[in-house]
C-alpha atoms as a PDB file:
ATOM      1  CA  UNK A   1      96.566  80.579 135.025  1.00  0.00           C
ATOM      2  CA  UNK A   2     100.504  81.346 134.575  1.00  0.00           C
ATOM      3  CA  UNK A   3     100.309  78.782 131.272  1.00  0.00           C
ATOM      4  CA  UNK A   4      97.226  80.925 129.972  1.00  0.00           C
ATOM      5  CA  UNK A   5      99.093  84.027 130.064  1.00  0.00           C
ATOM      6  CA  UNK A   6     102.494  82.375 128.572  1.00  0.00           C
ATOM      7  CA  UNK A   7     100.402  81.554 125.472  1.00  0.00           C
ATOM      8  CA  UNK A   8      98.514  84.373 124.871  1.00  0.00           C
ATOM      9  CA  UNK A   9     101.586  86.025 125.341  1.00  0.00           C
ATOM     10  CA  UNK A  10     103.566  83.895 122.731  1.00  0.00           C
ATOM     11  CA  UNK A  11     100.393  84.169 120.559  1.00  0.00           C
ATOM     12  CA  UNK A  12     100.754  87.969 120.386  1.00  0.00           C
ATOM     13  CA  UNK A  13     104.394  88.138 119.877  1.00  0.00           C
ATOM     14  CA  UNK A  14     103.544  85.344 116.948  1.00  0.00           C
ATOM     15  CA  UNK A  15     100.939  87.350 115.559  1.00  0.00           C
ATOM     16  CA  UNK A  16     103.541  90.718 115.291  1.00  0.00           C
ATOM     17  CA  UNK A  17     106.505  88.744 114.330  1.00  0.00           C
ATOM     18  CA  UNK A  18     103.882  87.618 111.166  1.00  0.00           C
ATOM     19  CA  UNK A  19     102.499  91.271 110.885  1.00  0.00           C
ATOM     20  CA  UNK A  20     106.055  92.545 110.905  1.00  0.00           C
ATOM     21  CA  UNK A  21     107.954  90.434 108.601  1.00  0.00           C
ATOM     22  CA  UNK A  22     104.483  90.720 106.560  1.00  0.00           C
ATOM     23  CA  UNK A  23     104.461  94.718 106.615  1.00  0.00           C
ATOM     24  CA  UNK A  24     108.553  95.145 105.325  1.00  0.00           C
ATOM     25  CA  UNK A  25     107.089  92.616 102.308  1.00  0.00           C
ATOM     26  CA  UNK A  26     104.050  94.589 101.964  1.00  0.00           C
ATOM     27  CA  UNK A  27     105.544  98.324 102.111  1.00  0.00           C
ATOM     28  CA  UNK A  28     108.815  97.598  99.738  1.00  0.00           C
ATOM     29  CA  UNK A  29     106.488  95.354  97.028  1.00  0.00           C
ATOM     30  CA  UNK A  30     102.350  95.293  97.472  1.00  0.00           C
ATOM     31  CA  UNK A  31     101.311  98.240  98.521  1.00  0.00           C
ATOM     32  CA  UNK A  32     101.650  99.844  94.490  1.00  0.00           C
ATOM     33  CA  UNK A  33      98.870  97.107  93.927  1.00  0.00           C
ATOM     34  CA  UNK A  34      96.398  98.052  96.392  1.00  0.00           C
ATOM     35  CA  UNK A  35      97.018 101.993  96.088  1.00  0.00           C
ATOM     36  CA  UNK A  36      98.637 103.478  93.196  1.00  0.00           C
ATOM     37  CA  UNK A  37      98.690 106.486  94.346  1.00  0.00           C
ATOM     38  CA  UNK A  38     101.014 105.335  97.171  1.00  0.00           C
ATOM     39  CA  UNK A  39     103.523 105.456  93.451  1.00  0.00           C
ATOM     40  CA  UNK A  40     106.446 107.692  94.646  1.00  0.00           C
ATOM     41  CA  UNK A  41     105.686 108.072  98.053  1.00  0.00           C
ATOM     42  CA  UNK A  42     107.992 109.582 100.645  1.00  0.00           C
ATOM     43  CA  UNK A  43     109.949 107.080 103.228  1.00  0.00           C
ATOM     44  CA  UNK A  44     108.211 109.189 106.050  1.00  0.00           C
ATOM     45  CA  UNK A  45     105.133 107.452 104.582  1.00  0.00           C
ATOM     46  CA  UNK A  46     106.046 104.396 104.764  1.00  0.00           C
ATOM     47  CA  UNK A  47     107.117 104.819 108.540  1.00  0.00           C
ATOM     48  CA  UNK A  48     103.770 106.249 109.267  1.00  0.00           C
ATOM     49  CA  UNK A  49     101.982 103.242 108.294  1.00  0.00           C
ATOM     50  CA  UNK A  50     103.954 100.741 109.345  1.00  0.00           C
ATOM     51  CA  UNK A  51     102.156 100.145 112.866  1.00  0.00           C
ATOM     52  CA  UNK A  52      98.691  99.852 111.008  1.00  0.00           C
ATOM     53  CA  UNK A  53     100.476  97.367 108.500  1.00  0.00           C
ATOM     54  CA  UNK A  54     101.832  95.705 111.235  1.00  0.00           C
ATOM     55  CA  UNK A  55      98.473  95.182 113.154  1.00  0.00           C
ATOM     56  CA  UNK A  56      96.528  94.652 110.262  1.00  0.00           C
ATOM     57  CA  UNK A  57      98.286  92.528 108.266  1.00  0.00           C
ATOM     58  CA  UNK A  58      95.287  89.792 108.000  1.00  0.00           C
ATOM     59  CA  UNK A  59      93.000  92.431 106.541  1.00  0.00           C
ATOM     60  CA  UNK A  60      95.830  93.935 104.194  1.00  0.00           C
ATOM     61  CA  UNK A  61      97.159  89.939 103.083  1.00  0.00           C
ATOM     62  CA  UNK A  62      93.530  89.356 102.169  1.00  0.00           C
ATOM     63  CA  UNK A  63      92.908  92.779 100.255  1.00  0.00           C
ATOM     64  CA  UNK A  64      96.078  91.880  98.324  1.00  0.00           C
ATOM     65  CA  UNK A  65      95.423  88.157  97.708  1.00  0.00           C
ATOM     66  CA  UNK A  66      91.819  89.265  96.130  1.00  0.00           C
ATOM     67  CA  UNK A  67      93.446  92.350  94.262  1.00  0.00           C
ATOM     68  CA  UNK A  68      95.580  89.621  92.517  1.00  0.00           C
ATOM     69  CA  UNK A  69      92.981  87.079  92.207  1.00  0.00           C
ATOM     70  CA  UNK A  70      91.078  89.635  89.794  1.00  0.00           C
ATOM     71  CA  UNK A  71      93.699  90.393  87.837  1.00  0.00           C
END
């Protein structure tokens, strides 16, 4: 049972090291692509999204990928 937990536990800190690392990429570069009216911005923005970057960072890598895809 104490190995079950270690790995789900590395899992999730995997999975939000990716979102993370994913969300500073996303928030400095792709996020003009998938909302242009994010254009200009404040930082306070930014910081208020960053969880729900950060959690959903599948959804948001697959919006992006498609976004591109089209153009």
């Amino acid at each position: 049972m104490e190995k079950v937990i270690l790995l789900l536990v590395n899992l999730s800190a995997l999975y939000l090291g990716l979102g993370a690392l994913f969300a500073l990429i996303f928030l400095a570069r792709w996020i003009y692509t998938l909302d242009e009216s994010a254009q200009g911005s404040p930082f306070t923005f930014r910081l208020m999204i960053l969880p729900g970057c950060v959690l959903l960072w599948p959804v948001l890598l697959r919006k992006y990928l498609m976004k591109i895809r089209k153009s």
